[in-house]
Structures are given as structure tokens and as C-alpha cells.
C-alpha atoms as a PDB file:
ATOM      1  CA  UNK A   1     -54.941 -64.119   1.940  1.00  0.00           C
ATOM      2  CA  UNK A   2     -55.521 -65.980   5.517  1.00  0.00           C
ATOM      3  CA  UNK A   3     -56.093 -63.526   8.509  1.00  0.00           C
ATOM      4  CA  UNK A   4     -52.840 -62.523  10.423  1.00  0.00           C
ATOM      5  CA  UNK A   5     -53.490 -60.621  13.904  1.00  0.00           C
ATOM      6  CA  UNK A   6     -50.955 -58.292  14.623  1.00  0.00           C
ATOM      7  CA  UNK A   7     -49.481 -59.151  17.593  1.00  0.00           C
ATOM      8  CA  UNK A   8     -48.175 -62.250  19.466  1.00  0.00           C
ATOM      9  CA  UNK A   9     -50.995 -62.320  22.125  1.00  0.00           C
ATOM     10  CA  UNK A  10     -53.576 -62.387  19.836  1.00  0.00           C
ATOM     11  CA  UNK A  11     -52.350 -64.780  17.687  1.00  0.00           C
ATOM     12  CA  UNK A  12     -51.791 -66.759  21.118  1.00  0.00           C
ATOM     13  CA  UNK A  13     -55.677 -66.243  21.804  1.00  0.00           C
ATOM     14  CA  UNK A  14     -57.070 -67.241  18.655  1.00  0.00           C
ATOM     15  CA  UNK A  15     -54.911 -69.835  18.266  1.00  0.00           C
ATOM     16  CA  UNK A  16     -55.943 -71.472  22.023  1.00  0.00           C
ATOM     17  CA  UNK A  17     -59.626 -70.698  21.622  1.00  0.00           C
ATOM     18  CA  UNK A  18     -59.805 -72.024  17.796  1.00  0.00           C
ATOM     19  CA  UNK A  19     -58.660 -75.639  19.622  1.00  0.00           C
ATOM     20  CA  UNK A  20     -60.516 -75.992  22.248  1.00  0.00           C
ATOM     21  CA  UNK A  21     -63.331 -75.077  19.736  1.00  0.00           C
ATOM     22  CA  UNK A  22     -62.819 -77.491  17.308  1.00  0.00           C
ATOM     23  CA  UNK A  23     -61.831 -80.298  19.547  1.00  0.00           C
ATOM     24  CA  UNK A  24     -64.997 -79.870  21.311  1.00  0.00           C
ATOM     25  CA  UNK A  25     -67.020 -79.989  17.982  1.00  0.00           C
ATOM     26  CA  UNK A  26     -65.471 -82.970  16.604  1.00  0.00           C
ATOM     27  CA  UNK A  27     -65.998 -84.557  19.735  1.00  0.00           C
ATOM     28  CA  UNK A  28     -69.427 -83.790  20.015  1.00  0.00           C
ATOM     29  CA  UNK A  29     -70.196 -84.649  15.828  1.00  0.00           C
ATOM     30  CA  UNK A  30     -68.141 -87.937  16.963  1.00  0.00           C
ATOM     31  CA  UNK A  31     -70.546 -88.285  19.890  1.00  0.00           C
ATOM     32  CA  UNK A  32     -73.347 -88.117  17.524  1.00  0.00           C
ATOM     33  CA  UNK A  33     -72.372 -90.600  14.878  1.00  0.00           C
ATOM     34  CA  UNK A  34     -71.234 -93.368  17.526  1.00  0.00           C
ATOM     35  CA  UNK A  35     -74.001 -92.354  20.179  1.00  0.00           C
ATOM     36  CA  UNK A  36     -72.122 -91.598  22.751  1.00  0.00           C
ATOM     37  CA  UNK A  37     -72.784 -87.395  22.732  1.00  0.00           C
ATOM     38  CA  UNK A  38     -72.069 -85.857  26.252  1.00  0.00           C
ATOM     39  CA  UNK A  39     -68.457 -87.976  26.827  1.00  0.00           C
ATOM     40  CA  UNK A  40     -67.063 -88.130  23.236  1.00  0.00           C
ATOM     41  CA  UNK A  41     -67.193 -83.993  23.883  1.00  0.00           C
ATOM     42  CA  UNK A  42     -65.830 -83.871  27.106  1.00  0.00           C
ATOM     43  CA  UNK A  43     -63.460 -86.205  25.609  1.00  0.00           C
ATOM     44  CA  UNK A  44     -62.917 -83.447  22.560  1.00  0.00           C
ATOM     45  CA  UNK A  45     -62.949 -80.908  24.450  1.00  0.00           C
ATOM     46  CA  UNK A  46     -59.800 -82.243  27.208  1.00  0.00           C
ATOM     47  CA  UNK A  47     -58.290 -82.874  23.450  1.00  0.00           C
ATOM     48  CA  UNK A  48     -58.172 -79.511  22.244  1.00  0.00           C
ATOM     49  CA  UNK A  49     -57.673 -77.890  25.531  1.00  0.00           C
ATOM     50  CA  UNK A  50     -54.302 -79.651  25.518  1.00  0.00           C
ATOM     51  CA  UNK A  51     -53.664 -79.051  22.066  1.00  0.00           C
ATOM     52  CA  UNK A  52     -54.000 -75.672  22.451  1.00  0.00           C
ATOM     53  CA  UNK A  53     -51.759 -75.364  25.068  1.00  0.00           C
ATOM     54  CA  UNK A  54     -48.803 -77.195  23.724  1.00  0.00           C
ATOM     55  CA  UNK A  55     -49.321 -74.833  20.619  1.00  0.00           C
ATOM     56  CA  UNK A  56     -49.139 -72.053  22.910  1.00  0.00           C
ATOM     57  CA  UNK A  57     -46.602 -73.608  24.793  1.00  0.00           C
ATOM     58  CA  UNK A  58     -44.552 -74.340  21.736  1.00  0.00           C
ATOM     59  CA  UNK A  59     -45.225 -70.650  20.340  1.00  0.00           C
ATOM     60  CA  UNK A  60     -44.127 -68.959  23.396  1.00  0.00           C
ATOM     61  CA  UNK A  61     -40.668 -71.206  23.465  1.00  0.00           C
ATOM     62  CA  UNK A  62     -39.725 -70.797  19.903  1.00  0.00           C
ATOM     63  CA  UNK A  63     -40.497 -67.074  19.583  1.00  0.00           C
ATOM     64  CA  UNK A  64     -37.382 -64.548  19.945  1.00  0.00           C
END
């Protein structure tokens, strides 16, 4: 059974800070295997901070 909050916002906030999270760790594993650490993360981390919006942007449009 996968954790539901129960409201909008905090869906919203997991949802944001869960991408900016994980973009910023695959960047920086990334970083490790080709060698180039501190920009493949900043590089992540841009990555999910845009993903996370457009999910948040695309949650706030479709919801009624």
C-alpha cells in the first residue's frame, strides 16, 4: 500500500522535494562514475528542480 498524504499541498511538497532529491543524487552518482562530481550534480540538481516544478505545475492545472 504506497503512502498517500492527505491533502493536495502535501502531496505538492513531497512530490517537489522527492525531485529535486533524486535528480541531485543521480547527478552526483553520475558525477562519480564519469568523474566529473561537483557539475554532473549541479547539472542533476537544475534537472529535478525543473522536473519538479512542471509536476507541480501540471498537478495544480489538472486538479478540479
Amino acid at each position: 500500500m504506497p503512502f498517500r498524504p492527505r491533502n493536495a499541498a502535501a502531496a505538492a511538497a513531497l512530490s517537489l522535494s522527492g525531485t529535486v532529491l533524486g535528480g541531485l543524487l543521480l547527478g552526483a552518482l553520475a558525477g562519480e562514475h564519469w568523474d566529473w562530481n561537483p557539475q554532473a550534480a549541479v547539472i542533476g540538481l537544475f534537472v529535478g528542480i525543473l522536473a519538479g516544478f512542471f509536476n507541480l505545475a501540471k498537478a495544480m492545472w489538472t486538479q478540479k
